[in-house]
C-alpha atoms as a PDB file:
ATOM      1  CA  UNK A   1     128.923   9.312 140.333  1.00  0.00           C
ATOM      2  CA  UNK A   2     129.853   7.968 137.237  1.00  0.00           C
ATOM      3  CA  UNK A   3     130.644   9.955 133.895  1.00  0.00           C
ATOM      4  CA  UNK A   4     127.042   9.944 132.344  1.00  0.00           C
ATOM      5  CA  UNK A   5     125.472  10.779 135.049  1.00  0.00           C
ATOM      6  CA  UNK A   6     127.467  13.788 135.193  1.00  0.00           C
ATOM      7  CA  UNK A   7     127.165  14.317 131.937  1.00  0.00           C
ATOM      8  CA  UNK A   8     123.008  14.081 132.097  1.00  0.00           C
ATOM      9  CA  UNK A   9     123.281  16.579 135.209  1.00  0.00           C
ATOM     10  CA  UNK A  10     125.266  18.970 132.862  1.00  0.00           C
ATOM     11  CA  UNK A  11     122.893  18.623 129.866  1.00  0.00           C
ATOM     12  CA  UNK A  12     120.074  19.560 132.572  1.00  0.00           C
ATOM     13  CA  UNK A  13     122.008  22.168 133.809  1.00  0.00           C
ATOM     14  CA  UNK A  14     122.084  24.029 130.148  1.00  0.00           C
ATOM     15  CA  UNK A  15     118.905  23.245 129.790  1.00  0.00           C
ATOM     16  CA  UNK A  16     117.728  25.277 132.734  1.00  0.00           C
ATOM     17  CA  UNK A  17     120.330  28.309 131.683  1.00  0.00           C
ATOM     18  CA  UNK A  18     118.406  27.619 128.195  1.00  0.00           C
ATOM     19  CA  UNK A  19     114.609  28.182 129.173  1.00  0.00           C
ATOM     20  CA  UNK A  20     115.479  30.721 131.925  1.00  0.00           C
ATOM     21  CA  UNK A  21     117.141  32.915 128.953  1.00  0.00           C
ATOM     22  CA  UNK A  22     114.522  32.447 126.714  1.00  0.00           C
ATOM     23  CA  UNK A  23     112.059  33.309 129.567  1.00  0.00           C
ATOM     24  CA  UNK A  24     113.984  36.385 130.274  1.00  0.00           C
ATOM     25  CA  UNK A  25     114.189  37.085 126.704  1.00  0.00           C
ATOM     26  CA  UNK A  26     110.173  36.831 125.924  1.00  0.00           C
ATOM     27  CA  UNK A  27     109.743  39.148 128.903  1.00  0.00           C
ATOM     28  CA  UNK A  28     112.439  41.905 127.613  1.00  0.00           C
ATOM     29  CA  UNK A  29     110.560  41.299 123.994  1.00  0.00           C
ATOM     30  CA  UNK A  30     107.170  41.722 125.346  1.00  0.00           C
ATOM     31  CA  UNK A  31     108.112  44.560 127.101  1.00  0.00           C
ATOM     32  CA  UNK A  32     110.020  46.581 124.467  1.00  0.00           C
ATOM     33  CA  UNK A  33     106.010  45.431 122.434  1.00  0.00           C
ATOM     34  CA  UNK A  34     104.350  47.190 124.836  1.00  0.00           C
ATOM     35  CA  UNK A  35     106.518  49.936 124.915  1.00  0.00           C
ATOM     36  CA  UNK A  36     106.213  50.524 121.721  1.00  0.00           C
ATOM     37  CA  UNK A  37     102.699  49.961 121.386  1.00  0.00           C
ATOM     38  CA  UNK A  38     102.170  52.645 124.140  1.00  0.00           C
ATOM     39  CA  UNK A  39     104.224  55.275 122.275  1.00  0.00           C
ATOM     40  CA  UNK A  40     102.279  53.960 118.998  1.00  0.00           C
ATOM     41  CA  UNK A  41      98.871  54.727 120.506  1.00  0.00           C
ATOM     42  CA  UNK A  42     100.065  58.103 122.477  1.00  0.00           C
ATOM     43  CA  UNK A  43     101.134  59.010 118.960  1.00  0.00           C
ATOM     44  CA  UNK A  44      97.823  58.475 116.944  1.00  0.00           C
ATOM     45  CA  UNK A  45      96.087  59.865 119.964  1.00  0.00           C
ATOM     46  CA  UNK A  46      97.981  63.206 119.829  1.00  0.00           C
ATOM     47  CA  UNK A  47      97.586  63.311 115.417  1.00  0.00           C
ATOM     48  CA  UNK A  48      93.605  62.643 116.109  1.00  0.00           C
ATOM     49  CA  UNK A  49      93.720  65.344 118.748  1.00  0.00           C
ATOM     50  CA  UNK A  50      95.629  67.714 116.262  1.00  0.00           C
ATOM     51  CA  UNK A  51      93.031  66.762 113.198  1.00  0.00           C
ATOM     52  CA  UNK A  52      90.074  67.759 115.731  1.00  0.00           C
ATOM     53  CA  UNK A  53      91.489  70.910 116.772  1.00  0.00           C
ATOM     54  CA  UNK A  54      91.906  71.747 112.557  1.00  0.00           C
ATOM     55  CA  UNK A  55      87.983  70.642 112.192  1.00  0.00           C
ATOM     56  CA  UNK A  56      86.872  72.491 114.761  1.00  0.00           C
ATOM     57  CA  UNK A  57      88.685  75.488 113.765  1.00  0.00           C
ATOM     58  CA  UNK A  58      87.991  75.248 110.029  1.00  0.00           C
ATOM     59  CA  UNK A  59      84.269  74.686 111.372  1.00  0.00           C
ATOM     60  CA  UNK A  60      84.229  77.751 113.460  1.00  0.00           C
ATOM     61  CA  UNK A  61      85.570  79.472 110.235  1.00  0.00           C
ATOM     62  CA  UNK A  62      83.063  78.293 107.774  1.00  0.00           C
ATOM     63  CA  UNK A  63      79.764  79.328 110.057  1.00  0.00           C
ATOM     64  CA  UNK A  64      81.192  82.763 111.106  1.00  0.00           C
ATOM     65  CA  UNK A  65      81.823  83.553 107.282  1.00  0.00           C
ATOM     66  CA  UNK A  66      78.086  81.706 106.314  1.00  0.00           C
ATOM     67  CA  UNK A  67      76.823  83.753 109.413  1.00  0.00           C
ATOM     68  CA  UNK A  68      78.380  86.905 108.366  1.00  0.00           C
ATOM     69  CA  UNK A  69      79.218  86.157 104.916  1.00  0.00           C
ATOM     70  CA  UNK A  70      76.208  89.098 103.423  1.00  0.00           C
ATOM     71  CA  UNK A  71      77.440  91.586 105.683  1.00  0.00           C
ATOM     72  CA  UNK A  72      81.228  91.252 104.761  1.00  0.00           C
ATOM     73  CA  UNK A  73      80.426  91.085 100.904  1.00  0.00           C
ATOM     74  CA  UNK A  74      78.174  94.023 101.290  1.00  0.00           C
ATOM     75  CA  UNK A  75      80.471  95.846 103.188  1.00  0.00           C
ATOM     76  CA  UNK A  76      83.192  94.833 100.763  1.00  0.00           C
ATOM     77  CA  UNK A  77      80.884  95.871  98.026  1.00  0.00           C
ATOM     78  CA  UNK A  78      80.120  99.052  99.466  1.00  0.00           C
ATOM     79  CA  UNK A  79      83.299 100.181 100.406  1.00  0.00           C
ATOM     80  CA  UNK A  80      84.794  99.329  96.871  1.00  0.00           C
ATOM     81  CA  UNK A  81      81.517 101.578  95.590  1.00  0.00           C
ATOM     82  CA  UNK A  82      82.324 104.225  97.707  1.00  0.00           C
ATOM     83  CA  UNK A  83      86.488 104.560  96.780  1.00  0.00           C
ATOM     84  CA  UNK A  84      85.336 104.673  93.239  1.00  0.00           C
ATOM     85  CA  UNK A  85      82.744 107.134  93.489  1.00  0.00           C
ATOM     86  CA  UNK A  86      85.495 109.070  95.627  1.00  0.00           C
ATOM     87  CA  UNK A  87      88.032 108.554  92.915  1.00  0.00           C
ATOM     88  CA  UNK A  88      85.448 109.935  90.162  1.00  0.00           C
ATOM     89  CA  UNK A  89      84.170 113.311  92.030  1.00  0.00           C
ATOM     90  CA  UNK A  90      88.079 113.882  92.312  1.00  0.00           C
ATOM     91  CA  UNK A  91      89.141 113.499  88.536  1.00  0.00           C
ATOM     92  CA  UNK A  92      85.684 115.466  88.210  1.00  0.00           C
ATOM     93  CA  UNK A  93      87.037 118.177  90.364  1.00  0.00           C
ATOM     94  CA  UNK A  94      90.382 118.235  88.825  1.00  0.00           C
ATOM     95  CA  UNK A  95      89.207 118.438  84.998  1.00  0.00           C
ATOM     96  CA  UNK A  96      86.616 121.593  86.499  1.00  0.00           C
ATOM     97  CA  UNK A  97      89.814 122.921  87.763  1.00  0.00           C
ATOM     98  CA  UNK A  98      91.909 122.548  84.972  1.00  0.00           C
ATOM     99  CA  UNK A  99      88.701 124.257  82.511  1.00  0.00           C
ATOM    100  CA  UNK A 100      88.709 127.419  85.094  1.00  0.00           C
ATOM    101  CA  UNK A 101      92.246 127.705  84.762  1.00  0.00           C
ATOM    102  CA  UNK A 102      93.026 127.770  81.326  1.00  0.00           C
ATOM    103  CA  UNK A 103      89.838 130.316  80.818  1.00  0.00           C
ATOM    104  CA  UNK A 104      90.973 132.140  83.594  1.00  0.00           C
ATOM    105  CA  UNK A 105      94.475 132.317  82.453  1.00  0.00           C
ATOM    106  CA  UNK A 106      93.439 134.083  79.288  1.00  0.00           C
ATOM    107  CA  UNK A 107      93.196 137.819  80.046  1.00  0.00           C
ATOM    108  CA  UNK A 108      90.033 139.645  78.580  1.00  0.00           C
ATOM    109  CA  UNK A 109      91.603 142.145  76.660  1.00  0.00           C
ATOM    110  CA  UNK A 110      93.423 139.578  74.631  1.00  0.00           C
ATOM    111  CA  UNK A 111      90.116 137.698  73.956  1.00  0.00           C
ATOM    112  CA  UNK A 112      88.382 141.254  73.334  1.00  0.00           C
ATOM    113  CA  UNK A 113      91.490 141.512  70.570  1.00  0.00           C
ATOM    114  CA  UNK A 114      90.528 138.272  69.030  1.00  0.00           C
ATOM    115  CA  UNK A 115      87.227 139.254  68.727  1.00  0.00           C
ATOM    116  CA  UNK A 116      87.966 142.411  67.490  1.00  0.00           C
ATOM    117  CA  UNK A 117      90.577 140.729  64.564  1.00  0.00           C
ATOM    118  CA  UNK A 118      87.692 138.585  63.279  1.00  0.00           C
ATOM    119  CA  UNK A 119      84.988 141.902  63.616  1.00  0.00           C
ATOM    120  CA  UNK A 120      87.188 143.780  61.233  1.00  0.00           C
ATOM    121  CA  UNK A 121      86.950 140.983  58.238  1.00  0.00           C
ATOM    122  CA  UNK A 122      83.079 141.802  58.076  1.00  0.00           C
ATOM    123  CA  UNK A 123      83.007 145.587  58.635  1.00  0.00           C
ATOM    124  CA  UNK A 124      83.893 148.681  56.510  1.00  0.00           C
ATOM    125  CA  UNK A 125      85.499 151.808  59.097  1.00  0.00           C
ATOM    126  CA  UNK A 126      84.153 154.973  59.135  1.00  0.00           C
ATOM    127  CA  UNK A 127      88.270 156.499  58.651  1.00  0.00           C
ATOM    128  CA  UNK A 128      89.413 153.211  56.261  1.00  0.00           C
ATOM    129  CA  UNK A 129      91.833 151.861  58.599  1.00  0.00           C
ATOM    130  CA  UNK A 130      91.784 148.293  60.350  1.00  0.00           C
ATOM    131  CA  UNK A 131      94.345 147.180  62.335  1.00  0.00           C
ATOM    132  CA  UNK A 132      94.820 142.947  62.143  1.00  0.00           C
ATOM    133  CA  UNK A 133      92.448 140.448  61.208  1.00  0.00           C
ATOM    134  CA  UNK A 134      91.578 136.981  61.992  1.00  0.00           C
ATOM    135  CA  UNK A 135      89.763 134.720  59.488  1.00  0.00           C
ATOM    136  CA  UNK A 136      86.510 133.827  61.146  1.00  0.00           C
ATOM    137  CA  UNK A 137      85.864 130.193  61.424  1.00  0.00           C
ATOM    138  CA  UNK A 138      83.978 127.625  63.621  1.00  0.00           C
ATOM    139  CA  UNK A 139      86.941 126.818  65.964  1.00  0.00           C
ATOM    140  CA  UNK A 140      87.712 130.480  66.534  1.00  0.00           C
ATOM    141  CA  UNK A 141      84.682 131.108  67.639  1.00  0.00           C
ATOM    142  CA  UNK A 142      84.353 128.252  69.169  1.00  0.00           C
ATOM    143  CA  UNK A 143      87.185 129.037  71.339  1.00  0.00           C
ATOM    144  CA  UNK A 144      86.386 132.541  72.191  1.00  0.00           C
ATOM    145  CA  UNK A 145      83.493 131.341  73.872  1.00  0.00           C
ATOM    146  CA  UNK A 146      85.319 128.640  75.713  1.00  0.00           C
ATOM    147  CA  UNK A 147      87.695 131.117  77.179  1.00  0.00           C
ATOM    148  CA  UNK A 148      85.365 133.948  77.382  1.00  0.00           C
ATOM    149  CA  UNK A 149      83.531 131.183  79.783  1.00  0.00           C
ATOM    150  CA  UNK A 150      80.300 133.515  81.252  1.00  0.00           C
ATOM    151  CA  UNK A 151      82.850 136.525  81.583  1.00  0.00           C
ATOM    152  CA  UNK A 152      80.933 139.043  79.484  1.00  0.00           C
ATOM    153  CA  UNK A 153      77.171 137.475  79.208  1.00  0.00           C
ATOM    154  CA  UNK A 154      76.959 140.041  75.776  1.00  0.00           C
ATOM    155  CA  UNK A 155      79.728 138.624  73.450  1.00  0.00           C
ATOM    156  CA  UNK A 156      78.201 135.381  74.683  1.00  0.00           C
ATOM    157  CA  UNK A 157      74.860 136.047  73.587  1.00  0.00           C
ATOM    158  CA  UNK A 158      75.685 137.758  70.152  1.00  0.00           C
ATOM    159  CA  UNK A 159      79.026 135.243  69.368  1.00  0.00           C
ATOM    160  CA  UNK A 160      76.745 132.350  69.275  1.00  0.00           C
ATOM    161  CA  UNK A 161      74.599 134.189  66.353  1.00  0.00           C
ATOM    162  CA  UNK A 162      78.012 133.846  64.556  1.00  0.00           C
ATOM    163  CA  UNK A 163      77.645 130.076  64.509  1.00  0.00           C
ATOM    164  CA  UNK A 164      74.387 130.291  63.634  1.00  0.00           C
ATOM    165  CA  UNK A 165      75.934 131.997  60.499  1.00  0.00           C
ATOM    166  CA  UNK A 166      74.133 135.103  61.523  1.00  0.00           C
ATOM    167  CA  UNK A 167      76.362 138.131  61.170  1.00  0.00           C
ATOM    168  CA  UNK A 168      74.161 140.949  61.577  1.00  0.00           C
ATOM    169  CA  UNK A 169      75.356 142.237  64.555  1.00  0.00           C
ATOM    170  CA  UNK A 170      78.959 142.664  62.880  1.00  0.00           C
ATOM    171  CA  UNK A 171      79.485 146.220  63.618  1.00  0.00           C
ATOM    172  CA  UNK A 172      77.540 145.940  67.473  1.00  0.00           C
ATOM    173  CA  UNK A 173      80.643 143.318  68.531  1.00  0.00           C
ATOM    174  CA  UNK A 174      83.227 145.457  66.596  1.00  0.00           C
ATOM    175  CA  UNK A 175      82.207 148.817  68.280  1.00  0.00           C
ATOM    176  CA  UNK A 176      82.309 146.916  71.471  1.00  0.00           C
ATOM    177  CA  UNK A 177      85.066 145.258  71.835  1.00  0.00           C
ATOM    178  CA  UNK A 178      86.906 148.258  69.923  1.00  0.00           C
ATOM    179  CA  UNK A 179      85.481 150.541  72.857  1.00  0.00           C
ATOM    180  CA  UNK A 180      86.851 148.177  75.693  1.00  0.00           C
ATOM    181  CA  UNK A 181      90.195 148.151  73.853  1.00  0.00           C
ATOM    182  CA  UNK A 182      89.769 151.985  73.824  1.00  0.00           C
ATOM    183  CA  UNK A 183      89.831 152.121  69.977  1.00  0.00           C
ATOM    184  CA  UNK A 184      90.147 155.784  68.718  1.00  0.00           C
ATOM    185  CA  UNK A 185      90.806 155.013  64.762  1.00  0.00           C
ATOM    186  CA  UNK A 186      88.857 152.345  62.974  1.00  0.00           C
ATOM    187  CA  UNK A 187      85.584 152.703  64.351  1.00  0.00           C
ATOM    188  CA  UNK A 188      83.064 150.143  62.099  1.00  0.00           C
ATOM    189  CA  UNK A 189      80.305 152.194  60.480  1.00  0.00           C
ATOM    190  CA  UNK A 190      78.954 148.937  58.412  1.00  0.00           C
ATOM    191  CA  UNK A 191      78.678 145.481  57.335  1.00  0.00           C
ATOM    192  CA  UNK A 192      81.018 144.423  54.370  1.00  0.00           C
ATOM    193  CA  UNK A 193      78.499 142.080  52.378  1.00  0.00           C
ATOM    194  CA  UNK A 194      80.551 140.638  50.906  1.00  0.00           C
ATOM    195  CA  UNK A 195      83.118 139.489  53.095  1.00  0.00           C
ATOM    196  CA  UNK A 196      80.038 137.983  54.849  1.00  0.00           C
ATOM    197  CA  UNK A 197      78.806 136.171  51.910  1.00  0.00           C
ATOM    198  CA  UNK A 198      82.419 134.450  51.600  1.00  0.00           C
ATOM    199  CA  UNK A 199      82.469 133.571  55.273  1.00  0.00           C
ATOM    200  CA  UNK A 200      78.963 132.075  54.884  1.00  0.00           C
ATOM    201  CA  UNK A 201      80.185 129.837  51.938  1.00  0.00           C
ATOM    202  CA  UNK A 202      83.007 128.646  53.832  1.00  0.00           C
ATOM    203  CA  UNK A 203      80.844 128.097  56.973  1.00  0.00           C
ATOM    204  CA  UNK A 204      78.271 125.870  55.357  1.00  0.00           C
ATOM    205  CA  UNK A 205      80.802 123.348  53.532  1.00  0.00           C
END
C-alpha cells in the first residue's frame, strides 16, 4: 500500500468518526428538544389547569352572591337595623333610669321644705314668724316639679298655677306643706300682695 493510499483510508476513517458524532450529536440535541418541549407543554398545561380552577371558583362565587346577593344585604340590613334599635331602647332605658333616680334620691320632706321657703315670700303668718325663704322663680319651680315627679298629684296640680303666674292658692300650698313638715308656729293666714305683685314683675320680664 503506498503512502496516499493510506493517507486517503485515514482521511475516510475521520470522516466516518466525523458524521457518526454529528449523528450522535443531532440525536442527543433532538432529544434534550423534546425533553424540553415535553416539560414546556406539561408546564402550560398545569398553569391553564390552575387558571380554570380560579374561573370556576370565582364563577361559583359571583352566582351564589347574584343568587343570594338580596337576602345577604337584607339580612345585613336588618341585622344592622336591629343592633341600633337595640342600642337606642338601651340609652332610652338608661336616661329613664337615671330621671327616677335623681327624683327618687330627693327625699319629700326636703322638697316639701323648698316649697314651703318659697310659700313664705307670698304669705303674711297668723303669729309673725317665718322661718327661711326662697325667692320664687321659674327654675325653682321648675325643679320642684321635676323632683316632686307624680309623688304628691296636689303640689303638682296647684305648682303649675305658679308658672302660670297665678298665686292664689299661696296660703293652700303653705298650710300644706307646713302641715306635712308638722309646722306648729308660722301658720299662713294670707296672701302678701305685694310680694306677689313683685314676683309677677320679675316673672313676666
Amino acid at each position: 500500500m503506498g503512502k496516499d493510499e493510506m493517507e486517503n483510508k485515514d482521511k475516510e476513517k475521520i470522516e466516518e468518526f466525523k458524521t457518526v458524532d454529528a449523528k450522535e450529536y443531532e440525536n442527543d440535541y433532538e432529544e434534550d428538544e423534546d425533553e424540553d418541549d415535553y416539560e414546556e407543554g406539561s408546564s402550560k398545561a398545569k398553569k391553564a389547569i390552575i387558571i380554570i380552577i380560579v374561573l370556576i371558583l370565582s364563577l361559583s362565587t359571583v352566582a351564589v352572591l347574584w343568587a343570594n346577593g338580596y337576602e345577604i344585604v337584607n339580612f345585613a340590613l336588618n341585622k344592622v337595623s336591629e343592633s341600633k334599635n337595640e342600642v337606642e331602647i338601651q340609652e332610652e332605658n338608661v336616661d329613664n333610669t337615671e330621671e327616677n333616680i335623681t327624683a327618687e334620691a330627693v327625699d319629700i320632706n326636703t322638697i316639701y321644705d323648698m316649697i314651703h321657703r318659697m310659700a313664705n315670700t307670698i304669705i303674711i303668718a297668723e303669729d309673725g314668724n317665718i322661718w327661711g325663704k326662697d325667692e320664687i322663680t321659674e327654675d325653682n319651680i321648675d325643679k320642684v316639679l321635676y323632683q316632686l315627679n307624680g309623688r304628691d298629684e296636689y303640689l303638682d296640680t296647684e305648682l303649675k298655677k305658679w308658672k302660670g303666674l297665678d298665686f292664689s292658692n299661696g296660703v293652700e300650698v303653705h298650710n300644706y306643706v307646713w302641715t306635712k313638715l308638722g309646722g306648729t308656729i308660722g301658720k299662713a293666714k294670707s296672701l302678701d300682695e305685694q310680694s306677689i305683685e313683685t314676683i309677677v314683675n320679675s316673672l313676666s320680664e
